[in-house]
Protein backbone atom coordinates (compact mmCIF):
# COMPACT_ATOMS: atom_id res chain seq x y z
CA UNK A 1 -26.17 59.16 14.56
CA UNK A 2 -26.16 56.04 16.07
CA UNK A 3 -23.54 53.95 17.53
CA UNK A 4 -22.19 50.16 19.32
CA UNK A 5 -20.08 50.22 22.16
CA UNK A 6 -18.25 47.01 24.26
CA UNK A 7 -16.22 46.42 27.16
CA UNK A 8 -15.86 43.72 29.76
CA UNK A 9 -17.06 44.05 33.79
CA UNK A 10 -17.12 40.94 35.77
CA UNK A 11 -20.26 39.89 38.56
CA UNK A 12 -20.20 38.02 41.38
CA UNK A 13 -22.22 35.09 42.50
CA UNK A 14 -20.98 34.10 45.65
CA UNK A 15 -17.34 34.35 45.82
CA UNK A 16 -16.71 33.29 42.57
CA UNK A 17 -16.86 35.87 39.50
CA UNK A 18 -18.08 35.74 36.01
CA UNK A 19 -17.01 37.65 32.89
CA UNK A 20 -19.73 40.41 31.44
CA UNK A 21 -19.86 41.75 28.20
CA UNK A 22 -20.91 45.13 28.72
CA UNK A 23 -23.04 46.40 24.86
CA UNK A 24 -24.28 49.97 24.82
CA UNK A 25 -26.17 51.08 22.06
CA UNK A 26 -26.67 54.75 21.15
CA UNK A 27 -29.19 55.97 18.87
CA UNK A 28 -31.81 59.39 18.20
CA UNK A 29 -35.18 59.03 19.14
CA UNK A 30 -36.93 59.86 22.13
CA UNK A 31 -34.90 60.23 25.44
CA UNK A 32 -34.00 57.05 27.53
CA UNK A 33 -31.79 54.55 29.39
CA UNK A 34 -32.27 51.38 29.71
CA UNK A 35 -30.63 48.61 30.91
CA UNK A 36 -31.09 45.17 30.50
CA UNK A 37 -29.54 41.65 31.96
CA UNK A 38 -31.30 40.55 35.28
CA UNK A 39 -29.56 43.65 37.08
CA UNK A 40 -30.24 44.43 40.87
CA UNK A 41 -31.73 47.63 41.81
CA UNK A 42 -28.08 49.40 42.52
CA UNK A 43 -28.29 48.38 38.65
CA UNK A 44 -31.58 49.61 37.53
CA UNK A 45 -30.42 53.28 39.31
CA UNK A 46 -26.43 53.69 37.62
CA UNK A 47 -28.51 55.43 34.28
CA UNK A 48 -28.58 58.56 36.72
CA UNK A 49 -25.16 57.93 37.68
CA UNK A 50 -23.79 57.85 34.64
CA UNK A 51 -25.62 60.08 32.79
CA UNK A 52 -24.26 62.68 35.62
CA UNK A 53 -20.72 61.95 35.20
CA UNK A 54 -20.95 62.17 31.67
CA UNK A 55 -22.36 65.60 31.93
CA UNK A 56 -19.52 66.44 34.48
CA UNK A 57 -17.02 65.94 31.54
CA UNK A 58 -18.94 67.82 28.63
CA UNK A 59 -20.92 64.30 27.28
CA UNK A 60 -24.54 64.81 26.22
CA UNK A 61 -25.43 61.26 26.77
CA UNK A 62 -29.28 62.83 28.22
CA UNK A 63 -30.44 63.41 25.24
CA UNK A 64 -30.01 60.51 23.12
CA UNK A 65 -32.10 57.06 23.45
CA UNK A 66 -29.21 54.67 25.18
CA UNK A 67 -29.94 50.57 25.56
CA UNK A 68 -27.59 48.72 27.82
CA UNK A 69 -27.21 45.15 28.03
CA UNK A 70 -25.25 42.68 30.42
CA UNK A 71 -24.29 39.61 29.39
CA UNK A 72 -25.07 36.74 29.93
CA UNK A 73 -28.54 38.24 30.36
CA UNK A 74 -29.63 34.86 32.36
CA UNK A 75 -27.21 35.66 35.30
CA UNK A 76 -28.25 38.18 38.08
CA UNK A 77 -25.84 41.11 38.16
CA UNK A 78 -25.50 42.48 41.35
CA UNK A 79 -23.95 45.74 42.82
CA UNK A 80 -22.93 49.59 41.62
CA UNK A 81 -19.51 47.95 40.55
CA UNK A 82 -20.81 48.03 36.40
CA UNK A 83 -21.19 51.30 36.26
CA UNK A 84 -17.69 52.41 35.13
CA UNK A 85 -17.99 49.73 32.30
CA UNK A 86 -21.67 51.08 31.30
CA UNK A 87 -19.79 54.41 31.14
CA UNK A 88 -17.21 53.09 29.05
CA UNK A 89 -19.53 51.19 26.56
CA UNK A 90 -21.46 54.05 26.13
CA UNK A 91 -18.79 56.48 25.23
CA UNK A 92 -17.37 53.81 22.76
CA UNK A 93 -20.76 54.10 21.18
CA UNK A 94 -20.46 57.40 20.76
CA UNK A 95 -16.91 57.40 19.72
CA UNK A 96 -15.90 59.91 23.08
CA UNK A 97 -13.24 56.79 22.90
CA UNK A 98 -12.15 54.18 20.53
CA UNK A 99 -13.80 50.70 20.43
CA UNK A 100 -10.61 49.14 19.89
CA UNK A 101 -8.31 50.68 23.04
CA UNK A 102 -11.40 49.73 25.59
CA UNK A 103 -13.28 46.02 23.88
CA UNK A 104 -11.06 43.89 26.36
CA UNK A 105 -10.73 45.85 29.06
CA UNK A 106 -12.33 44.81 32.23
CA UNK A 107 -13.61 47.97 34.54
CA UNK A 108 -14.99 47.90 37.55
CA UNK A 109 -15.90 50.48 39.63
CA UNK A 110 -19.21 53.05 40.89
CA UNK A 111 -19.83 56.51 39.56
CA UNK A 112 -20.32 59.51 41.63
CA UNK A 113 -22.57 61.91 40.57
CA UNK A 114 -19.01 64.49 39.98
CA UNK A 115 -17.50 61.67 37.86
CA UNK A 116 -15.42 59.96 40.54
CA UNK A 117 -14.36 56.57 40.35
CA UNK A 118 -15.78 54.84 43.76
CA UNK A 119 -14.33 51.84 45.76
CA UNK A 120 -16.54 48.77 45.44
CA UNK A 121 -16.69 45.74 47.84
CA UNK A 122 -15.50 42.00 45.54
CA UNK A 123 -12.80 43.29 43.72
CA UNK A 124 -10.08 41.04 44.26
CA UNK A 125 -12.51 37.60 43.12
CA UNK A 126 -13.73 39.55 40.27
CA UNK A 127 -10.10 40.44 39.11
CA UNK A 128 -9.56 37.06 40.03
CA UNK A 129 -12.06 35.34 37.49
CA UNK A 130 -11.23 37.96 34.65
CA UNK A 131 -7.46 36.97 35.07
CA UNK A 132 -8.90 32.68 34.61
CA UNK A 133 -11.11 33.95 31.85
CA UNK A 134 -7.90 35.69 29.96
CA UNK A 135 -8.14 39.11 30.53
CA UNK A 136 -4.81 40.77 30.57
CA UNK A 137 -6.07 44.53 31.86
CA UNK A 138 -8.52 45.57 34.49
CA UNK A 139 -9.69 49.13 35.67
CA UNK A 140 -10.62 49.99 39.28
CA UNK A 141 -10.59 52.19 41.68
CA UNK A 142 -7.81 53.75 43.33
CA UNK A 143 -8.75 52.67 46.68
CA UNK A 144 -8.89 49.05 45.02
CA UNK A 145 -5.75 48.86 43.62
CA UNK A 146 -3.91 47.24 46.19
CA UNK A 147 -6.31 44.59 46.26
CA UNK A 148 -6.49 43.79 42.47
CA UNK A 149 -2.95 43.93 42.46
CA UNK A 150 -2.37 40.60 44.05
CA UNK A 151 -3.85 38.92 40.75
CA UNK A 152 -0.27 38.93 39.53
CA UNK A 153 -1.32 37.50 36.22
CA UNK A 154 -2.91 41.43 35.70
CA UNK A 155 -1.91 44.52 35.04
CA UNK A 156 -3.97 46.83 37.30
CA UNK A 157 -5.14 50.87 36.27
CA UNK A 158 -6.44 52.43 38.37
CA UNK A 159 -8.55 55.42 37.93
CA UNK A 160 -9.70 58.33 40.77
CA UNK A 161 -12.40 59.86 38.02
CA UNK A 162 -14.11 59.19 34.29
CA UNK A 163 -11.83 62.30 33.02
CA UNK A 164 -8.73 60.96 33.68
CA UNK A 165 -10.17 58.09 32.20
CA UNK A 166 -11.03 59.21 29.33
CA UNK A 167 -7.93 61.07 28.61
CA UNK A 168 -5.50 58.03 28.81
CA UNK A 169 -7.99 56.02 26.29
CA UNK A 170 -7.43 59.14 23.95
CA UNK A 171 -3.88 59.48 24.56
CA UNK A 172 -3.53 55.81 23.88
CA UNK A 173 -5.86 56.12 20.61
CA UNK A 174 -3.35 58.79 19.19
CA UNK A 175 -0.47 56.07 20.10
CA UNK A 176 0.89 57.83 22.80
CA UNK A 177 2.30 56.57 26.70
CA UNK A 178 0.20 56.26 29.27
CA UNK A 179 2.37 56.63 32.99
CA UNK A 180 1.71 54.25 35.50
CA UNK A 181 -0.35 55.82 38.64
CA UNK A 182 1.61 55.64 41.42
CA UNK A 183 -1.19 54.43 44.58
CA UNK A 184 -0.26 53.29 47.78
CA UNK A 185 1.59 49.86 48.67
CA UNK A 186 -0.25 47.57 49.88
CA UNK A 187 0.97 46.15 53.79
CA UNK A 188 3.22 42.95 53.58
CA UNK A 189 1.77 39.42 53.36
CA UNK A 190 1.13 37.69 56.75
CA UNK A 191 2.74 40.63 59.22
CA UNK A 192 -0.31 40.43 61.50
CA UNK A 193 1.08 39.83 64.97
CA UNK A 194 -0.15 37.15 66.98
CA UNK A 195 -0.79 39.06 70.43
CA UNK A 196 -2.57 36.33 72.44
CA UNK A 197 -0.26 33.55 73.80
CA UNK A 198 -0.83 30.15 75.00
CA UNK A 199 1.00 30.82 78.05
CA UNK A 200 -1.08 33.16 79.16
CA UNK A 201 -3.48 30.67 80.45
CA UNK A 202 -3.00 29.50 83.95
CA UNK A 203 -3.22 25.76 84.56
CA UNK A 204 -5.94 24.02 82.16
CA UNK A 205 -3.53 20.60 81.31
CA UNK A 206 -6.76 18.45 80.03
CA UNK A 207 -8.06 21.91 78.25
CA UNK A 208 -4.70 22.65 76.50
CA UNK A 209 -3.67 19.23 75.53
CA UNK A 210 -7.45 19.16 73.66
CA UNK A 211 -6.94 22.56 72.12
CA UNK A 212 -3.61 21.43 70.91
CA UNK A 213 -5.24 17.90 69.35
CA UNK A 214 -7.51 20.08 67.78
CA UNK A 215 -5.42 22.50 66.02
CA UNK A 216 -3.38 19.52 64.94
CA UNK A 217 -6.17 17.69 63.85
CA UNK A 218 -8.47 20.13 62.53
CA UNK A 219 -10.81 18.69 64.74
CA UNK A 220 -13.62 20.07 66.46
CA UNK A 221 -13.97 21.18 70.24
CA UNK A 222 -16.37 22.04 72.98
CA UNK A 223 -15.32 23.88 75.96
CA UNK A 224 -17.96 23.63 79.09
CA UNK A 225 -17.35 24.47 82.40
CA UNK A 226 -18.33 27.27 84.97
CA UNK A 227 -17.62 31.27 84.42
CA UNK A 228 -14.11 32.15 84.64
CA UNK A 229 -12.55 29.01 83.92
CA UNK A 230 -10.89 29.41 81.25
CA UNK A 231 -12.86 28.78 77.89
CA UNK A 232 -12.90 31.57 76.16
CA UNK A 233 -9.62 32.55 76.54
CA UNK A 234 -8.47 29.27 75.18
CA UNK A 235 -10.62 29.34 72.24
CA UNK A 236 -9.09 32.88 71.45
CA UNK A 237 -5.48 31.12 71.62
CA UNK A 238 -6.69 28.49 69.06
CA UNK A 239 -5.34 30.67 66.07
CA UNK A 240 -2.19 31.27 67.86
CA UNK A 241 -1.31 27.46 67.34
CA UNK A 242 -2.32 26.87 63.95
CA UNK A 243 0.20 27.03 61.11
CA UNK A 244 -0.36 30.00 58.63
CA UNK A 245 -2.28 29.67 55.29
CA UNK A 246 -0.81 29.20 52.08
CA UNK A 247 -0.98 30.57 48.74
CA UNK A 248 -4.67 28.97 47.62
CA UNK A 249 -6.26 29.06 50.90
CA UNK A 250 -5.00 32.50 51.82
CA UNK A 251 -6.69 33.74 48.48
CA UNK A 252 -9.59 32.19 49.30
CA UNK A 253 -10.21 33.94 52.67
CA UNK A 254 -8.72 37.25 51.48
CA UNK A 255 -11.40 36.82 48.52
CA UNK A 256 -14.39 36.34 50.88
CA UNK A 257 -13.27 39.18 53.26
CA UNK A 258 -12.97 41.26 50.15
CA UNK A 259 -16.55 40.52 48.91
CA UNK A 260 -18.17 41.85 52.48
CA UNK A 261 -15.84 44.70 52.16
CA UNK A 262 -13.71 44.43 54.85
CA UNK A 263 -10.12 45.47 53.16
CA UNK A 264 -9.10 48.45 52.70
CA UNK A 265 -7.00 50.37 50.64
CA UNK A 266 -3.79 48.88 51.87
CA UNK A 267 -4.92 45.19 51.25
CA UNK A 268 -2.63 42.18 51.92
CA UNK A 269 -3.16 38.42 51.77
CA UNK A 270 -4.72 37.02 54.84
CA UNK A 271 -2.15 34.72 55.89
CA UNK A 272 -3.44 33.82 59.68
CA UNK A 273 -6.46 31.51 60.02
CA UNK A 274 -9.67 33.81 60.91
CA UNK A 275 -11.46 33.62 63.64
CA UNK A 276 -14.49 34.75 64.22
CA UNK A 277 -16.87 34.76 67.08
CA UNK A 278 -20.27 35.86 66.50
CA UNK A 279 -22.72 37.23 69.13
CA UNK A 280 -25.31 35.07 70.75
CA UNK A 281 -28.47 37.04 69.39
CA UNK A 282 -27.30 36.56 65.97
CA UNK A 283 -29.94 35.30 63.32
CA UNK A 284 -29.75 32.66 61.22
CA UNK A 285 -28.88 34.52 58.10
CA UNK A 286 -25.93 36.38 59.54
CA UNK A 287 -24.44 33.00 60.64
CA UNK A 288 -25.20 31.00 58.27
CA UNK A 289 -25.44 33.37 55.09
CA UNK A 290 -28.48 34.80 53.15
CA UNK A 291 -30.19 38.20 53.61
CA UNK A 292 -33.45 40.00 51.53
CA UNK A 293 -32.32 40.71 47.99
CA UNK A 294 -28.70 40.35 47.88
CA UNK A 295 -27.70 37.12 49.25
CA UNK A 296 -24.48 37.74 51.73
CA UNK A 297 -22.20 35.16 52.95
CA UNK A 298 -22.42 34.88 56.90
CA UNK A 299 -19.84 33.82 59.89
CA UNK A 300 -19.78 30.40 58.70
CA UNK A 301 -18.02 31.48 55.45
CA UNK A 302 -16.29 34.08 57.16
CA UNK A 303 -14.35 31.77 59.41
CA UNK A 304 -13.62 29.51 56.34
CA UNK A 305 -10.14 27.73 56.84
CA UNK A 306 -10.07 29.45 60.60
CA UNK A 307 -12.14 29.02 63.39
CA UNK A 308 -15.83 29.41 64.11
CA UNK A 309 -15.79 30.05 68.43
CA UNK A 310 -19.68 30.21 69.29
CA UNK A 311 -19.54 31.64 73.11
CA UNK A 312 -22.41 30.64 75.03
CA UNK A 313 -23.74 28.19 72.89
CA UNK A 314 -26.71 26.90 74.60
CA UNK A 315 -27.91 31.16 74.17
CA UNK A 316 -27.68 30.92 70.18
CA UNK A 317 -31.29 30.24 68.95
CA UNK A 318 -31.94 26.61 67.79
CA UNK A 319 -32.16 27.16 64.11
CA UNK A 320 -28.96 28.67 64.29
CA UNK A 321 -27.34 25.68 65.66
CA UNK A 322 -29.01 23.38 63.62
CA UNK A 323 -28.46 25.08 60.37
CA UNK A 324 -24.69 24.31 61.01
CA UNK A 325 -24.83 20.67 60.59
CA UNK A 326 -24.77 20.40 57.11
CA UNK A 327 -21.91 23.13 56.83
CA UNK A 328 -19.60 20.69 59.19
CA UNK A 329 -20.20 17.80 56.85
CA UNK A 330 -19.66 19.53 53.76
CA UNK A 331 -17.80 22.10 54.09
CA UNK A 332 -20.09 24.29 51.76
CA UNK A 333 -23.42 25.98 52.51
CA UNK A 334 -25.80 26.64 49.61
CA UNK A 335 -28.43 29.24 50.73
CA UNK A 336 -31.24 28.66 47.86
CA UNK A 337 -33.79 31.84 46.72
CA UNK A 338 -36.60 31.82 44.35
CA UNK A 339 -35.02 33.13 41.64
CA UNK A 340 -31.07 32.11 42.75
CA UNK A 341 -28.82 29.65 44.55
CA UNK A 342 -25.50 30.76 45.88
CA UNK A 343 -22.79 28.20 47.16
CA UNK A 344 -20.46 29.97 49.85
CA UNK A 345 -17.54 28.26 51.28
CA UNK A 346 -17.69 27.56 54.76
CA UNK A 347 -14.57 24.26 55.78
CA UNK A 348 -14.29 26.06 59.30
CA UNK A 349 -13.29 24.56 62.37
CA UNK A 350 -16.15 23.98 65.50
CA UNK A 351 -15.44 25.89 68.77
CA UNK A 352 -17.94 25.53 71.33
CA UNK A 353 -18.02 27.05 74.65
CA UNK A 354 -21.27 26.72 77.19
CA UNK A 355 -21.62 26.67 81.16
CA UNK A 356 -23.15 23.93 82.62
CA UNK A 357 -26.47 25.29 83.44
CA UNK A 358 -28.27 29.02 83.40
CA UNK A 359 -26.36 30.05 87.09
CA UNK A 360 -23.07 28.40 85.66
CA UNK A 361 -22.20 26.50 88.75
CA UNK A 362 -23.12 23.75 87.78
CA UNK A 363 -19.73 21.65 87.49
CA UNK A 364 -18.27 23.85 89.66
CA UNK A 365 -15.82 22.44 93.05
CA UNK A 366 -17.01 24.57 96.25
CA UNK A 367 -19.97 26.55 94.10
CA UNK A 368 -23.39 26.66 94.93
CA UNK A 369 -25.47 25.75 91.75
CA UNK A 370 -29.11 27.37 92.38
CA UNK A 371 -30.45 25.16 89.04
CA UNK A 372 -32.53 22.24 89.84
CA UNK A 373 -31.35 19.21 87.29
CA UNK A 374 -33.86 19.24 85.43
CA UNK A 375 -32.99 23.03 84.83
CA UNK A 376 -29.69 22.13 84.20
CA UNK A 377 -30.14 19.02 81.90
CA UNK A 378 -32.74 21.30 79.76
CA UNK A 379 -29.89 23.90 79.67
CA UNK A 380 -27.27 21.82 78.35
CA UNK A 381 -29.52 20.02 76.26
CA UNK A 382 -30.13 23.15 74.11
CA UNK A 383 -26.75 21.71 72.07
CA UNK A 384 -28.88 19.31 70.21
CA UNK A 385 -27.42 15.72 69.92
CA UNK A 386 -26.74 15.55 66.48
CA UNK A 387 -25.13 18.63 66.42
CA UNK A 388 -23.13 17.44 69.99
CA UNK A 389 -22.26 14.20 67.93
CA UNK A 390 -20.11 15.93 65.08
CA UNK A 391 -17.83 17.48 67.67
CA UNK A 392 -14.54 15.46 68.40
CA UNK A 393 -13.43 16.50 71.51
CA UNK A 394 -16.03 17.88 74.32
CA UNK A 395 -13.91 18.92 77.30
CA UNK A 396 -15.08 19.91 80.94
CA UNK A 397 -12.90 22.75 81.69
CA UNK A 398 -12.46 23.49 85.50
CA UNK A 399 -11.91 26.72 87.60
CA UNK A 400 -8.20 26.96 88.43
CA UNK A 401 -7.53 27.35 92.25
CA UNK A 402 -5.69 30.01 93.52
CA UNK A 403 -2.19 28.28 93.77
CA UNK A 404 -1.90 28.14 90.34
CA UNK A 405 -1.44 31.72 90.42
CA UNK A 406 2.34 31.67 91.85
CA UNK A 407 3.54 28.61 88.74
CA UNK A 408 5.18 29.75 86.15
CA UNK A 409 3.73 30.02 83.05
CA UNK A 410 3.47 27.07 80.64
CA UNK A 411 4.67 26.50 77.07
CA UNK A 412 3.97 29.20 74.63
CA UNK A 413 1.89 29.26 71.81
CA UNK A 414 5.87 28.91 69.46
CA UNK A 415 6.08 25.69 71.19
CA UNK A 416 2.90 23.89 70.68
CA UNK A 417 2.50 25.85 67.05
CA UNK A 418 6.34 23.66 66.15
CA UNK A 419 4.52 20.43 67.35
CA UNK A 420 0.97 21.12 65.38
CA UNK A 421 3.06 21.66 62.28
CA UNK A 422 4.97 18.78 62.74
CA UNK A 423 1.96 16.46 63.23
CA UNK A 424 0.17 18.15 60.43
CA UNK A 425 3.10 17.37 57.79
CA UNK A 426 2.79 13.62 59.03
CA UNK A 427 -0.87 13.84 58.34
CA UNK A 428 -0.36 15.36 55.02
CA UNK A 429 2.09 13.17 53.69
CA UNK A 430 0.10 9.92 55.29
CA UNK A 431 -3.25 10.81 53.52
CA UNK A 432 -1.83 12.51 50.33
CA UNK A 433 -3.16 9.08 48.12
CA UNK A 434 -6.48 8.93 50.57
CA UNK A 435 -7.76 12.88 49.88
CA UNK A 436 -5.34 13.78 46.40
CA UNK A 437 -3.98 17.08 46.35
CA UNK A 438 -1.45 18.05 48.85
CA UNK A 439 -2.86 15.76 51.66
CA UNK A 440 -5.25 16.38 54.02
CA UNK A 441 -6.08 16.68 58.05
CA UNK A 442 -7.06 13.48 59.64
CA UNK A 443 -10.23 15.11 60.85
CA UNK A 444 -11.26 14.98 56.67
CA UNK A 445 -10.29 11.34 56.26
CA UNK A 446 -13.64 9.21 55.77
CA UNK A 447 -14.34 6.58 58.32
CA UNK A 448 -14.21 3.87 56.55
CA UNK A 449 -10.92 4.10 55.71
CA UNK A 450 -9.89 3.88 59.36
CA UNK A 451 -11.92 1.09 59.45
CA UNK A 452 -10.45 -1.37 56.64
CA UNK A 453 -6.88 -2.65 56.10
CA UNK A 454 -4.70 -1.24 56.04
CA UNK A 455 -5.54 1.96 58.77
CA UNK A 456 -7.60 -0.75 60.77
CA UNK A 457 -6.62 -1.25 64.45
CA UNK A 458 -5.94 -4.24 66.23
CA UNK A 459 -8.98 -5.54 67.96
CA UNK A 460 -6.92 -5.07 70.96
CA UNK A 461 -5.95 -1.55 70.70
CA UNK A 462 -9.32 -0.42 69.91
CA UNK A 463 -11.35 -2.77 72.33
CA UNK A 464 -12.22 0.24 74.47
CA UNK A 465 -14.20 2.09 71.59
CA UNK A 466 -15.68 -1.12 70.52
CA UNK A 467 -17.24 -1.54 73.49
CA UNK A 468 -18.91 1.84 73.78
CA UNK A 469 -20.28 1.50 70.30
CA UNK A 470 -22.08 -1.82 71.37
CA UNK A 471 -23.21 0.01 74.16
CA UNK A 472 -24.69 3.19 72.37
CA UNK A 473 -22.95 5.61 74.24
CA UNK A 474 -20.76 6.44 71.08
CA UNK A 475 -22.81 6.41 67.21
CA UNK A 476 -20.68 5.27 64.15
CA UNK A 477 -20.14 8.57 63.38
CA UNK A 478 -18.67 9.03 67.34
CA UNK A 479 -16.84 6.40 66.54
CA UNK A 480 -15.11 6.94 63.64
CA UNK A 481 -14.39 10.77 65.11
CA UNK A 482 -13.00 8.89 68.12
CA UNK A 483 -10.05 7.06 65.76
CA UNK A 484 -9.59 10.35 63.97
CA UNK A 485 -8.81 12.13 67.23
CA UNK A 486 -6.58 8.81 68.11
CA UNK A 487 -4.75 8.74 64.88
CA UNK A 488 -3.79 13.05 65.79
CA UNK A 489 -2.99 11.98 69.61
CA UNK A 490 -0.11 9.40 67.65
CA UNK A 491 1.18 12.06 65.43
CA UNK A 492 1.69 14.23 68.58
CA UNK A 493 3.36 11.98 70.33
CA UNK A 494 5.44 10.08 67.78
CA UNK A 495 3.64 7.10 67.25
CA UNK A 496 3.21 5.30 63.84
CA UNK A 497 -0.47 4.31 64.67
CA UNK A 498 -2.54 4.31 67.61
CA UNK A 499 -2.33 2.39 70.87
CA UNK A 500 -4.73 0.87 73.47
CA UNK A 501 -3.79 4.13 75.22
CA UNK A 502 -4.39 6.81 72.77
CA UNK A 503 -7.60 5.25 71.90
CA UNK A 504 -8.80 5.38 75.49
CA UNK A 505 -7.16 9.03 75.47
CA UNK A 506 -9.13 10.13 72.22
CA UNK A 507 -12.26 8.42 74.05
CA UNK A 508 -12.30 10.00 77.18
CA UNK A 509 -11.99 13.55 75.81
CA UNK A 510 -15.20 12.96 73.73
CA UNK A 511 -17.27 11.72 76.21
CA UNK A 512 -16.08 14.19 79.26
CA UNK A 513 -19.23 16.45 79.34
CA UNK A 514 -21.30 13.94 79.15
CA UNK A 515 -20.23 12.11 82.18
CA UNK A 516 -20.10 14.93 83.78
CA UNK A 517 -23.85 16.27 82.77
């Protein structure tokens, strides 16, 4: 007897999912299981997987000659998240269930050797794509059902073994009712607390009034100055200021959080901005994405539509910081393998923080600095130039004094987060025509927008950066940054385009550590 069974699964390539048609043919003859369609090695192994759980319900599926095939064969399939569908296909072709209750169902989910149904990592941008491609019911997990479940265009089973399975496809064969399974709510959108405060920060005026522009701005920022002053704990209060996600973006982060598994069962949109802050030592692939075999996305994708905070910059190897200027231009990284490219995502924002020199006295008031200069210029000079070049504001953070200590504390992260979102709805509403869509930060606007009628300045507003240019100590590209960070200083303060002032504010904080260097 010989048999043809389908169902649907859905693989991932990047972020983004594609549909699979899962075909399982059944037939005597000698003994085997094969799969075809570019699979991974988690692939090649499910036969023993399944063959297990199939024997764990009472199906012989060992003794029978079994050919597999995922399609579209040309695409790499990657992960132990087909075998629940290679299950299914296999007991539609040998009519365990019908062909007609399980041809457009989408299931995803690993085997266990008992017949359990197994979490797998990718679940809510597979359910995603299956939803786009016009699937109307998906299988997973249990412990993925919270996740899958905000695709609201879905309706979600989930499924804790291949029995239970099994049964409801039967029961719904004979025409019967199949319950819902009741699984565990999933935490409210967006009810992550914001536990680091603005205010918290002693002094810092210059520091603060840059981390605000930035958040505001979407700009990037480096942070330099001597241990203890200050720069890491205002890079940490950079999320704390930025206006929440909405319904696209936040689906976009939850997706790639979901794809390197870190959700769990009681998933929720990601509503704050991320922020992550990788270790020095990193390599290149964790940063900026890759890996042997499977390609994984790294920090850089991560911290998409949040904030990127590399501590002790000048410590991170040079190919690390080199490999991110393409990533800040673009706002995509495409990490390219003999057989595959994958495009991640990766429109973060650039926080830099580095001491001055290997003791970190450097820049210090009262400090003894035991680098020579040439030490220290060597140090600092580990931030390549190009890479310096694409970041908008490069502060030089100083060590409060003690007397600080006994002031009050300033404004709170509420405050400055009201006047960010205020100057980011100006932005949005200025550029909406410029960037389509919804609008757009000024740090996205192209430069030579701000540098034709009708965004031009007046020669004598913008005199100041002119001058630099012709002197070299700011490139086009500086220069162009420079107005951006202008045209954020006006939102902030209320002003319908930039003055002689703001331009020589938005100068001076680009061009701070390198005065003082």
């Amino acid at each position: 007897m010989s048999g043809l069974g389908r169902t649907r699964s859905v693989g991932l390539r990047g972020v983004a999912g594609f549909l699979v048609e899962v075909e399982a043919h059944v037939a005597a003859g000698l003994p085997a299981f094969v799969i075809s369609g570019l699979g991974d090695s988690a692939v090649a192994q499910s036969p023993g997987r399944i063959r297990a759980a199939a024997s764990a319900i009472g199906i012989e599926a060992s003794q029978r000659r079994v050919t597999v095939n995922l399609s579209p064969a040309g695409l790499r399939k990657v992960g132990p998240g087909f075998d629940l569908a290679t299950f299914v296909a296999v007991a539609a072709a040998m009519r365990v269930v019908a062909q007609r209750v399980v041809g457009q169902v989408v299931h995803i989910g690993e085997l266990g050797l008992d017949g359990t149904v197994r979490p797998v990592p990718g679940v809510l941008p597979a359910v995603r794509a299956a939803a786009l491609a016009g699937v109307r019911h998906v299988v997973v997990p249990v412990e993925n059902a919270a996740e899958a479940r905000l695709v609201s265009s879905v309706r979600v089973h989930p499924v804790a073994t291949v029995a239970e399975l099994v049964g409801r496809y039967r029961t719904l064969d004979r025409g019967g009712v199949v319950p819902e399974v009741a699984t565990p709510e999933g935490r409210a959108a967006g009810d992550v607390e914001r536990s680091l405060d603005l205010s918290e920060v002693l002094g810092q005026a210059e520091a603060k009034l840059a981390l605000e522009v930035a958040a505001a701005g979407g700009h990037h920022l480096l942070l330099a100055g001597p241990p203890g002053a200050g720069k890491t704990m205002l890079a940490e209060r950079l999320p704390s200021i930025l206006p929440s996600l909405d319904e696209e973006q936040s689906m976009e982060v939850t997706a790639i959080h979901s794809v390197l598994g870190a959700l769990g069962s009681d998933a929720c949109l990601i509503r704050r901005p991320p922020f992550v802050a990788p270790h020095h030592g990193a390599s290149t692939a964790a940063v900026i994405g890759g890996g042997s075999g499977h390609v994984r996305p790294g920090a850089i994708t991560q911290a998409h539509r949040g904030i990127l905070f590399l501590d002790e910059t000048p410590e991170f190897s040079k190919a690390v910081l080199q490999a991110l200027r393409t990533p800040i231009e673009r706002g995509t990284v495409t990490i390219a393998r003999a057989q595959e490219s994958v495009t991640f995502p990766a429109r973060f924002q650039l926080v830099l923080a580095a001491n001055p020199c290997p003791c970190g006295n450097g820049w210090g008031k009262g400090l003894d600095c035991t680098c020579s200069p040439l030490m220290r210029r060597n140090y600092f000079a580990k931030i390549s130039g190009p890479l310096l070049d694409r970041v908008d504001l490069q502060v030089h953070v100083q060590p409060p004094g003690l007397a600080l200590a006994a002031q009050p504390t300033g404004e709170t992260s509420e405050v400055v987060a009201a006047r960010v979102g205020a100057a980011r709805q100006v932005q949005h509403e200025r550029w909406v025509d410029v960037l389509g869509g919804a609008g757009g930060l000024n740090a996205a606007v192209p430069g030579s927008f701000l540098r034709r009628s009708p965004w031009r300045l007046p020669g004598t507003d913008a005199v100041s950066l002119d001058r630099a240019l012709e002197r070299g100590s700011v490139s086009l590209r500086g220069y162009d940054r420079t107005l951006r960070v202008a045209w954020t200083i006006a939102d902030l303060t209320g002003q319908q385009r930039p003055r002689r002032d703001t331009v020589e504010m938005a100068l001076s904080l680009r061009t701070q550590t390198a005065v003082a260097a």
